[in-house]
Protein backbone atom coordinates (compact mmCIF):
# COMPACT_ATOMS: atom_id res chain seq x y z
CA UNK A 1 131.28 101.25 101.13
CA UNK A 2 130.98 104.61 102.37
CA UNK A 3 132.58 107.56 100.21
CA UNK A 4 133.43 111.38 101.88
CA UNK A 5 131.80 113.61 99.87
CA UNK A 6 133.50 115.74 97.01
CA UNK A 7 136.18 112.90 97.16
CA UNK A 8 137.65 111.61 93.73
CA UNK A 9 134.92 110.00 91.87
CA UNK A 10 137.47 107.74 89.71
CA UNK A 11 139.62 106.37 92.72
CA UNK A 12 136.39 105.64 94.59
CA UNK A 13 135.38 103.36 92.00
CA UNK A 14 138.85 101.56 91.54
CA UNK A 15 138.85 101.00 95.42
CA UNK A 16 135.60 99.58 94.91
CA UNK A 17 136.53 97.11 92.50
CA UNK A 18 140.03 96.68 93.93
CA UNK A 19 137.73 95.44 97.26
CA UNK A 20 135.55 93.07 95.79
CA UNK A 21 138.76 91.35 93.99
CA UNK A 22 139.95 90.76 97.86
CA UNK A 23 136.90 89.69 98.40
CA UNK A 24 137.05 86.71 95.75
CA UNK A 25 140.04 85.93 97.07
CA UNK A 26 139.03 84.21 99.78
CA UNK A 27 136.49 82.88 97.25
CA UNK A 28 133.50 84.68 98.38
CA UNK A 29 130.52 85.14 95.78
CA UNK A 30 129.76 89.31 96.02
CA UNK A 31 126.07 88.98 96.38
CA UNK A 32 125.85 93.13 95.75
CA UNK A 33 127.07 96.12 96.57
CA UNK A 34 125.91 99.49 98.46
CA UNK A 35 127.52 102.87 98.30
CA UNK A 36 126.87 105.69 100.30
CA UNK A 37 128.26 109.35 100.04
CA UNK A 38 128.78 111.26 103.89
CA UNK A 39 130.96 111.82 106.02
CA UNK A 40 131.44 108.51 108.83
CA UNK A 41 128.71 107.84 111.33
CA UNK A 42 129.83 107.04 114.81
CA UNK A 43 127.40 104.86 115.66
CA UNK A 44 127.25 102.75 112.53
CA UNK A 45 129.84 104.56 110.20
CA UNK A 46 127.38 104.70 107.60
CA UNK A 47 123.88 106.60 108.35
CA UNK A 48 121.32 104.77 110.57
CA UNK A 49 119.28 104.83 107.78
CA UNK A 50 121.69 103.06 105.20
CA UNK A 51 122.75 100.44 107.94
CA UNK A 52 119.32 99.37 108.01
CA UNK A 53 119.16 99.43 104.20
CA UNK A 54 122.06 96.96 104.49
CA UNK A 55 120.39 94.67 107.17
CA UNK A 56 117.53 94.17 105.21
CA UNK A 57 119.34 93.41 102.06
CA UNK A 58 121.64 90.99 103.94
CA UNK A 59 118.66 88.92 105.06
CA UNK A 60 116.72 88.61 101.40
CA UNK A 61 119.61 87.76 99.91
CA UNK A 62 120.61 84.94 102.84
CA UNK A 63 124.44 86.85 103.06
CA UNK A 64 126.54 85.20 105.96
CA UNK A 65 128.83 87.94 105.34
CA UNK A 66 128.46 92.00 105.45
CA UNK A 67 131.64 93.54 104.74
CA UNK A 68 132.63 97.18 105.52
CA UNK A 69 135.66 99.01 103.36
CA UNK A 70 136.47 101.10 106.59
CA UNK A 71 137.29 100.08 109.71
CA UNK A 72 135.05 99.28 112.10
CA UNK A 73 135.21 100.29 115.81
CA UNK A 74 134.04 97.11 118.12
CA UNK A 75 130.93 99.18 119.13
CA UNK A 76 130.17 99.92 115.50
CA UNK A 77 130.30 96.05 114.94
CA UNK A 78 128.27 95.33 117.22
CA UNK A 79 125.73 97.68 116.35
CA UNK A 80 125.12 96.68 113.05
CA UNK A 81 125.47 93.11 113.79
CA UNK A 82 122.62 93.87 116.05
CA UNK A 83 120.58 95.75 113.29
CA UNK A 84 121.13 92.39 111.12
CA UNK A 85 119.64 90.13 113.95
CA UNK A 86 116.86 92.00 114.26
CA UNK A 87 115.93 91.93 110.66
CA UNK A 88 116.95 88.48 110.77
CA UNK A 89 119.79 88.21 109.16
CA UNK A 90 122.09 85.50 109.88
CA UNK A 91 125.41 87.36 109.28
CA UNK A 92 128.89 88.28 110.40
CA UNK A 93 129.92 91.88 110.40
CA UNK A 94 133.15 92.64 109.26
CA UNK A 95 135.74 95.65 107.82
CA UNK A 96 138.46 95.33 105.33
CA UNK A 97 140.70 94.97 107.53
CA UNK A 98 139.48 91.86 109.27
CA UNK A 99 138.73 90.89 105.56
CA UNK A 100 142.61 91.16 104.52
CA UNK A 101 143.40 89.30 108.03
CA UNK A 102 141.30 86.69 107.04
CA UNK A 103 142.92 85.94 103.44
CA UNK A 104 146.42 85.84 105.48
CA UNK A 105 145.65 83.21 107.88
CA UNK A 106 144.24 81.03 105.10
CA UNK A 107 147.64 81.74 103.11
CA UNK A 108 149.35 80.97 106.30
CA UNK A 109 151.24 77.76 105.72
CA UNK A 110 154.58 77.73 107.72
CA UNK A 111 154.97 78.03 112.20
CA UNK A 112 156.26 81.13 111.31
CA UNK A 113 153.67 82.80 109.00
CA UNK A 114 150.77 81.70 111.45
CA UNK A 115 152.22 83.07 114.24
CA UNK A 116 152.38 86.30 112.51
CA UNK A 117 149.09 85.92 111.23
CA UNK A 118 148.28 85.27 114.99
CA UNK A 119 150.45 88.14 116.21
CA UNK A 120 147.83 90.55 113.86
CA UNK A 121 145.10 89.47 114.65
CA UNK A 122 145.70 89.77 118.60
CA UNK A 123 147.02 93.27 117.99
CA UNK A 124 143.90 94.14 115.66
CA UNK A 125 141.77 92.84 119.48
CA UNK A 126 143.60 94.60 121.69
CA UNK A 127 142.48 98.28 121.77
CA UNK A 128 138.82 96.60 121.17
CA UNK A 129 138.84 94.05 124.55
CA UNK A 130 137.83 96.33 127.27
CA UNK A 131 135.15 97.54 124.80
CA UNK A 132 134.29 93.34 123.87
CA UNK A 133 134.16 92.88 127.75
CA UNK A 134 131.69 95.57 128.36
CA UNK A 135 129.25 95.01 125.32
CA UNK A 136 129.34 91.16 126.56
CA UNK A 137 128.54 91.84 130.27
CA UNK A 138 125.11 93.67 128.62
CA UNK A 139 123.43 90.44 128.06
CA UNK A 140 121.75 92.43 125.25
CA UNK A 141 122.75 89.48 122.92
CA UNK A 142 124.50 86.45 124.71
CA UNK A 143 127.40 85.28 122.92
CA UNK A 144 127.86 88.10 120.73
CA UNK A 145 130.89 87.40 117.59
CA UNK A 146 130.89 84.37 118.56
CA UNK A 147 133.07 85.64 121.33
CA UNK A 148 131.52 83.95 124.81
CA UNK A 149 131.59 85.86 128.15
CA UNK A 150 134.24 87.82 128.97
CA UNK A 151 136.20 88.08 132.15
CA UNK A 152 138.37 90.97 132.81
CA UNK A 153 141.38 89.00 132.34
CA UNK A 154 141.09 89.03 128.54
CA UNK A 155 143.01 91.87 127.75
CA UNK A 156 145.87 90.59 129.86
CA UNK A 157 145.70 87.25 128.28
CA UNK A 158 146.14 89.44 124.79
CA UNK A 159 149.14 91.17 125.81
CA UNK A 160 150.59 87.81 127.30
CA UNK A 161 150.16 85.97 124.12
CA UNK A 162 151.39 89.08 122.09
CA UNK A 163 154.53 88.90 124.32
CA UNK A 164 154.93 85.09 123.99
CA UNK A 165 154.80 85.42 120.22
CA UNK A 166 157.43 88.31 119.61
CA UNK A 167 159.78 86.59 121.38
CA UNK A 168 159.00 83.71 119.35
CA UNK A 169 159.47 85.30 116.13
CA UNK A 170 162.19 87.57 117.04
CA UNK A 171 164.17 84.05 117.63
CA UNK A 172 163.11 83.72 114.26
CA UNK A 173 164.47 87.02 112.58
CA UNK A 174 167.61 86.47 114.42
CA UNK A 175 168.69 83.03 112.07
CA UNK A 176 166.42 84.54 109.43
CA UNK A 177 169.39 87.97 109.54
CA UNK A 178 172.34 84.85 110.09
CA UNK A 179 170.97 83.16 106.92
CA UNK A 180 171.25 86.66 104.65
CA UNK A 181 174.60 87.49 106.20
CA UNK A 182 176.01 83.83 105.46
CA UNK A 183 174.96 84.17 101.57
CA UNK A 184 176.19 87.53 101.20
CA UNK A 185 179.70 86.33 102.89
CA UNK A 186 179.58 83.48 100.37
CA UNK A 187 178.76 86.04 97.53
CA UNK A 188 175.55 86.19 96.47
CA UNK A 189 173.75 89.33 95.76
CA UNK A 190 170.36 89.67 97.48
CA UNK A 191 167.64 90.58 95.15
CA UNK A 192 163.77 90.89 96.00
CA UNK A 193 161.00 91.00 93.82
CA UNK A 194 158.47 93.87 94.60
CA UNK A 195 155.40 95.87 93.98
CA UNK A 196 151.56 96.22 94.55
CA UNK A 197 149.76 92.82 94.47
CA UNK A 198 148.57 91.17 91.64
CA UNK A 199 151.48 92.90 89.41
CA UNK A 200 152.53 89.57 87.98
CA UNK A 201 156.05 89.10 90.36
CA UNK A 202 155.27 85.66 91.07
CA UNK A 203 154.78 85.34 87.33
CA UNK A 204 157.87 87.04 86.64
CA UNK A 205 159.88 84.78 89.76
CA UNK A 206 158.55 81.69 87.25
CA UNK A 207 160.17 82.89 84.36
CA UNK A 208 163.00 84.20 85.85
CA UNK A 209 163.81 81.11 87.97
CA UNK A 210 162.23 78.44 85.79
CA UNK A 211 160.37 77.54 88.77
CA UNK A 212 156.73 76.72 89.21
CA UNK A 213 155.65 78.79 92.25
CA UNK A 214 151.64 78.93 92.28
CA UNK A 215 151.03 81.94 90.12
CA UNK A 216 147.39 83.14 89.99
CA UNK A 217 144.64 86.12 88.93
CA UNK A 218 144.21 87.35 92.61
CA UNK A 219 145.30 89.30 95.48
CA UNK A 220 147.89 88.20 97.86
CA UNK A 221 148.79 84.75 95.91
CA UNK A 222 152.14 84.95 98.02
CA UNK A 223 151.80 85.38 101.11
CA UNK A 224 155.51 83.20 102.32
CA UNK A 225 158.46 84.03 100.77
CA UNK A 226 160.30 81.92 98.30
CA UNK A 227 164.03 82.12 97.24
CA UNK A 228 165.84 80.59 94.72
CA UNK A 229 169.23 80.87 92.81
CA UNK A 230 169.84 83.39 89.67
CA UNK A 231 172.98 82.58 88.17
CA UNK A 232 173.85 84.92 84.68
CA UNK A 233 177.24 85.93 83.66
CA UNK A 234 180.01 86.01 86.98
CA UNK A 235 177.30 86.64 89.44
CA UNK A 236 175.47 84.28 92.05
CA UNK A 237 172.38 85.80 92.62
CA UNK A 238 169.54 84.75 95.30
CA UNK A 239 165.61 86.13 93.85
CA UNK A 240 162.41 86.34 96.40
CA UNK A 241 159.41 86.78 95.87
CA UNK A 242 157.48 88.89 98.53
CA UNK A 243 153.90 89.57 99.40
CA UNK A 244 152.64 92.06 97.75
CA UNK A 245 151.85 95.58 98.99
CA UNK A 246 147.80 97.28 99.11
CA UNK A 247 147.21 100.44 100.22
CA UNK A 248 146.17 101.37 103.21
CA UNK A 249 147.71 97.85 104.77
CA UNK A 250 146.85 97.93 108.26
CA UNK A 251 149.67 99.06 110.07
CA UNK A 252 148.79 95.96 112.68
CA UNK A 253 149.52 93.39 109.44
CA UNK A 254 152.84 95.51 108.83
CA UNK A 255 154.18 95.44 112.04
CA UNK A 256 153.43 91.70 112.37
CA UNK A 257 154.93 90.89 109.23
CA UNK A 258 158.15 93.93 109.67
CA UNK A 259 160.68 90.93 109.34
CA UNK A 260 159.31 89.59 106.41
CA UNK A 261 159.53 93.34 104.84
CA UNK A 262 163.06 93.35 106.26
CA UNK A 263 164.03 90.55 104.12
CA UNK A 264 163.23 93.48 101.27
CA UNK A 265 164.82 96.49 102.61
CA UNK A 266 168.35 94.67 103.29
CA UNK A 267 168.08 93.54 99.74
CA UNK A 268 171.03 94.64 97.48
CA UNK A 269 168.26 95.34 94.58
CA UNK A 270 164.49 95.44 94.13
CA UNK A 271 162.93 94.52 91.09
CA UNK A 272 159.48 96.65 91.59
CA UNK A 273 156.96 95.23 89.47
CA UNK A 274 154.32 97.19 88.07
CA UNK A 275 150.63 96.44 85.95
CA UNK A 276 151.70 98.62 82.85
CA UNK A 277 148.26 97.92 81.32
CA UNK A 278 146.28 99.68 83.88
CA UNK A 279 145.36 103.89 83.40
CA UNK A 280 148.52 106.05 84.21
CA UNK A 281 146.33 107.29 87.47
CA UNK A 282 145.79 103.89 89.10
CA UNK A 283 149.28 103.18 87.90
CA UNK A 284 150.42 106.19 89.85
CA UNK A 285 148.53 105.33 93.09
CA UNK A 286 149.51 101.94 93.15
CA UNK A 287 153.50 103.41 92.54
CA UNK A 288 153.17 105.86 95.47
CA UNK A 289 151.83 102.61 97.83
CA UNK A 290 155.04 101.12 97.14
CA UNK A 291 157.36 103.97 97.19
CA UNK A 292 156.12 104.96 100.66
CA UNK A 293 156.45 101.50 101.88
CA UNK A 294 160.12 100.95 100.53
CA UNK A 295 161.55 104.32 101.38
CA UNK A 296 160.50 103.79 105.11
CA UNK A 297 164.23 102.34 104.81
CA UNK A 298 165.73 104.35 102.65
CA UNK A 299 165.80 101.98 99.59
CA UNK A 300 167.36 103.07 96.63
CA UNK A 301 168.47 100.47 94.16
CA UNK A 302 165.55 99.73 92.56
CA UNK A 303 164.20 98.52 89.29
CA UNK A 304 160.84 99.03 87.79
CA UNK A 305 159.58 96.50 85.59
CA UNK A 306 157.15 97.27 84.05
CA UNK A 307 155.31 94.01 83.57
CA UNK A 308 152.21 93.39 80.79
CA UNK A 309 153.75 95.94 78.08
CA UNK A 310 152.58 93.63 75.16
CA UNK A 311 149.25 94.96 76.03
CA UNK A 312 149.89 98.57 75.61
CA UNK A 313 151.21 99.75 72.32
CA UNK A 314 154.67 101.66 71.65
CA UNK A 315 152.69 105.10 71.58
CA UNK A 316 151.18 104.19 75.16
CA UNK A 317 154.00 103.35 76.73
CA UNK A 318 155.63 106.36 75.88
CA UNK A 319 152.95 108.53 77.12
CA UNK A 320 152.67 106.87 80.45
CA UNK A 321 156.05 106.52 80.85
CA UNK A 322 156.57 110.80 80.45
CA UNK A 323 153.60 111.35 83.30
CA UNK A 324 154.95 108.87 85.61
CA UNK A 325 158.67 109.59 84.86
CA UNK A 326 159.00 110.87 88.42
CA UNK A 327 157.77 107.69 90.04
CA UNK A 328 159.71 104.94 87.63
CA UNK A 329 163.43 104.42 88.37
CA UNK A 330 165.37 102.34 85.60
CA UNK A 331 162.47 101.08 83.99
CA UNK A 332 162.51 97.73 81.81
CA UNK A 333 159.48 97.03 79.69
CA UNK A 334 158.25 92.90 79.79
CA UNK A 335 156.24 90.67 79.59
CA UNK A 336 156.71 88.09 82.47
CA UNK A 337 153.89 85.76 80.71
CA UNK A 338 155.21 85.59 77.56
CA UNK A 339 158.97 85.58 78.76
CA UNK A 340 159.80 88.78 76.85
CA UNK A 341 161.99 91.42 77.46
CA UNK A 342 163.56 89.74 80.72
CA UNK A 343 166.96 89.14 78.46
CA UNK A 344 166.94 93.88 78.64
CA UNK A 345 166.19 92.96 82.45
CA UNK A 346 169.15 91.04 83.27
CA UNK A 347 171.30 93.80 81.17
CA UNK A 348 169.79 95.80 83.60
CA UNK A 349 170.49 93.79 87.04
CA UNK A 350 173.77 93.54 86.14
CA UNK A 351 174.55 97.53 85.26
CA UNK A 352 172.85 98.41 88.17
CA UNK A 353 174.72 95.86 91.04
CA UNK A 354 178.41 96.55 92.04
CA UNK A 355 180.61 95.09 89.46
CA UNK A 356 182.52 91.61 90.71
CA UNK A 357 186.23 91.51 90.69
CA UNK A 358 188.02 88.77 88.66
CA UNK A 359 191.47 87.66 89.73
CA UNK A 360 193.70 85.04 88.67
CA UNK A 361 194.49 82.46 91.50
CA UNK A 362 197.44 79.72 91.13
CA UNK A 363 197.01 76.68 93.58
CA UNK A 364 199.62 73.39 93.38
CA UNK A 365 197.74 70.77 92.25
CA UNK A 366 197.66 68.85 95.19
CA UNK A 367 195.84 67.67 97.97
CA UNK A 368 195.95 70.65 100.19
CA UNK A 369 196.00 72.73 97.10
CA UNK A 370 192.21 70.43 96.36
CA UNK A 371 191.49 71.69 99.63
CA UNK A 372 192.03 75.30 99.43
CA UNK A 373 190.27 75.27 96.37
CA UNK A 374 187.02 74.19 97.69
CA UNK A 375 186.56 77.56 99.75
CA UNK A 376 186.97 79.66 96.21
CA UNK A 377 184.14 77.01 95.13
CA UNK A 378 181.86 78.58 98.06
CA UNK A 379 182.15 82.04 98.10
CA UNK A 380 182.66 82.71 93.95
CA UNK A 381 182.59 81.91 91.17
CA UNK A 382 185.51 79.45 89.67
CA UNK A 383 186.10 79.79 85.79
CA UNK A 384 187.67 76.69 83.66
CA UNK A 385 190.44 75.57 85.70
CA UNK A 386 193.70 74.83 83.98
CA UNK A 387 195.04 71.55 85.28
CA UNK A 388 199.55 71.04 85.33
CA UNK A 389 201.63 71.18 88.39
CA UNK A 390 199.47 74.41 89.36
CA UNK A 391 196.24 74.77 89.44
CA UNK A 392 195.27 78.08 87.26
CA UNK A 393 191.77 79.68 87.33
CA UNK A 394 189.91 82.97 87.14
CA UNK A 395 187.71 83.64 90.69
CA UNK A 396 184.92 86.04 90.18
CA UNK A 397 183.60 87.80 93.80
CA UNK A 398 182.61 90.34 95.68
CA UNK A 399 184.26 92.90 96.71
CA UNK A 400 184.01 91.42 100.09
CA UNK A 401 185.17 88.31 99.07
CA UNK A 402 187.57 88.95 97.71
CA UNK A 403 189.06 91.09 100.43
CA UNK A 404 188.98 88.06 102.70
CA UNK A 405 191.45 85.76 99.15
CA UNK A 406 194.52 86.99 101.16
CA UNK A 407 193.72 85.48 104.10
CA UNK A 408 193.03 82.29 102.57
CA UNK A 409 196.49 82.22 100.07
CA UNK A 410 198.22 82.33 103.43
CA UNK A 411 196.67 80.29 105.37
CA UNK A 412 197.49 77.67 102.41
CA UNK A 413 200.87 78.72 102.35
CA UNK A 414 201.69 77.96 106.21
CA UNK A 415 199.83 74.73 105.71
CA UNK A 416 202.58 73.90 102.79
CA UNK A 417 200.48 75.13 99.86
CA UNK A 418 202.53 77.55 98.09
CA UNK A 419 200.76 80.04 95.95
């Protein structure tokens, strides 16, 4: 990891331990790390010195991996993948970025998460293949990433395939946007779980959900998003959990996953969970990650939950919560492992969503009356009905909803249903 000089001593060292946790997550054993203060070296990144340092380390401890925090440039890569094979090291070169790639394809699980897996890592190639075309037509080492020769047609065979895939997935985000319109017009609210990764949303989804979505100690545990139904009070509500945000995502992964950040920005709330145990500064980093990614759109109805407070006494929480005040909108203090405080967090859903309107509805009590009653079924909720020659309920909805009840009633009445 290389570090500019004067830089902040503190946040060097929790991006340092923030990158060997990514590491582990794709279950990698961190043989040792090297650290290097100066400014980026354009042939290596590092110094020519240190990149040697880290060739000869790479072959006595028999790595198969060297891993960079910054990004590479292809003809960086292939110079110290060069230094390694000289010193006989049998490794792969790779940045961060390539690194956080790599944990999303093995995540990958659904047609459409691959291909957008696929869609990053073709757009992470493409400014690199006229440079991958050139270093392979050297014949300085045959072969080289694994790659084979190159003909000039690769970087036409990249855009192709990039083309072939949008198209694909915009097909996708098309019924994807049809699916969130069709709940919303049958009157769920839209709520998405938030926040940098490794918070504890998935965690909180369990809890929240009863549901036992795979909940673990490391980065990126969800990578697909999963909804399920919230019902509380007069409200239908439908919670995801989302992949989590890092900073300094590469904007290659964010464009090829924009649709699955969509599904967050059209939201009607966003629960933004937050590691309350952690020091106020890495707390405040981690807040700003998230801010800047959700106010790309605008979003304003959030939550902050701040998740893990049983670890942080009264005193603590008070302090943090007067240096970060700026950053923390509506904040709910919980403990998504031990299921406390979540009872304050629905309070706190429901103050902060538009109110439902409640009206009373009279239907005969007869077949077409059976009928009618079946659409307040799908887009509401129905209290107790009271059964005689009418039947007499209380329909709780949106406001959209219940803008469309009219509509209904007479379409009921010119079928013989008289309301």
């Amino acid at each position: 990891m290389r570090i500019s000089p004067n830089s902040d001593a503190d946040k060097n060292a929790r991006k340092a331990a923030e990158f060997v946790e990514l590491a582990k997550a794709l279950d990698y054993k961190v043989a040792d790390t090297v650290v290097q203060e100066r400014y980026p070296d354009r042939k290596y990144n590092v110094g020519s010195g240190k990149a040697r340092e880290v060739a000869i380390l790479a072959r006595d401890l028999k790595a198969t991996q060297v891993i960079f925090y910054d990004p590479l440039s292809t003809s960086q890569i292939y110079n110290i993948s060069k230094l390694c094979g000289e010193a006989g090291a049998a490794c792969k070169v790779i940045d961060r970025f390539q690194l956080i790639l790599d944990i999303f394809a093995e995540r990958a699980t659904t047609h459409r998460s691959k291909l957008q897996v696929e869609l990053a890592r073709l757009r992470y190639e493409l400014p690199s293949a006229k440079m991958l075309i050139a270093l392979s037509k050297k014949e300085e080492r045959a072969g080289w990433g694994g790659l084979g020769d190159y003909e000039d047609s690769y970087e036409q065979d990249i855009k192709k395939r990039i083309s072939r895939i949008e198209t694909e997935l915009a097909k996708a985000d098309l019924e994807e946007e049809a699916r969130r319109l069709y709940r919303h017009k049958r009157g769920f609210f839209m709520i998405s779980l938030a926040g940098y990764t490794n918070a504890g949303k998935s965690t909180l989804f369990n809890a929240l959900v009863d549901e036992n979505a795979e909940s673990k100690d490391m980065f990126f545990t969800t990578l697909i998003p999963k909804t399920r139904a919230l019902e509380f009070g007069k409200r239908k509500i439908l919670l995801t959990d989302t992949v989590g945000f890092i900073e300094d995502l590469p904007h290659f992964l964010v464009d090829a996953f924009r649709s699955t950040l969509e599904g967050i920005y059209f939201s009607d709330m966003i629960l933004l969970v937050v590691d309350f145990s952690e020091p106020a500064d890495h707390i405040r980093d981690k807040l700003i990650t998230c801010h800047e990614t959700l106010w790309e759109k605008g979003t304003s109805n959030i939550i902050t939950v701040l998740n893990k407070s049983e670890l942080v006494s009264k005193k603590e929480q008070k302090q943090k919560l007067e240096e970060l005040e700026h950053l923390i909108l509506n904040p709910v203090f919980i403990s998504a492992k031990n299921k406390t405080g979540l009872d304050k967090l629905l309070l706190e859903i429901d103050r902060n969503l538009p109110q439902p309107v409640v009206r009373t509805i009279s239907l005969p009590n007869t077949k077409a009356g059976a009928s009618a009653l079946s659409w307040f079924y799908e887009n509401g909720i129905v209290d107790e009905i009271l059964y005689g020659k009418y039947m007499t309920f209380e329909f709780c909805a949106t406001d959209d909803v219940m803008a469309k009840t009219d509509d209904v009633l007479k379409k009921a009445e010119e079928k013989g249903v008289a309301c």
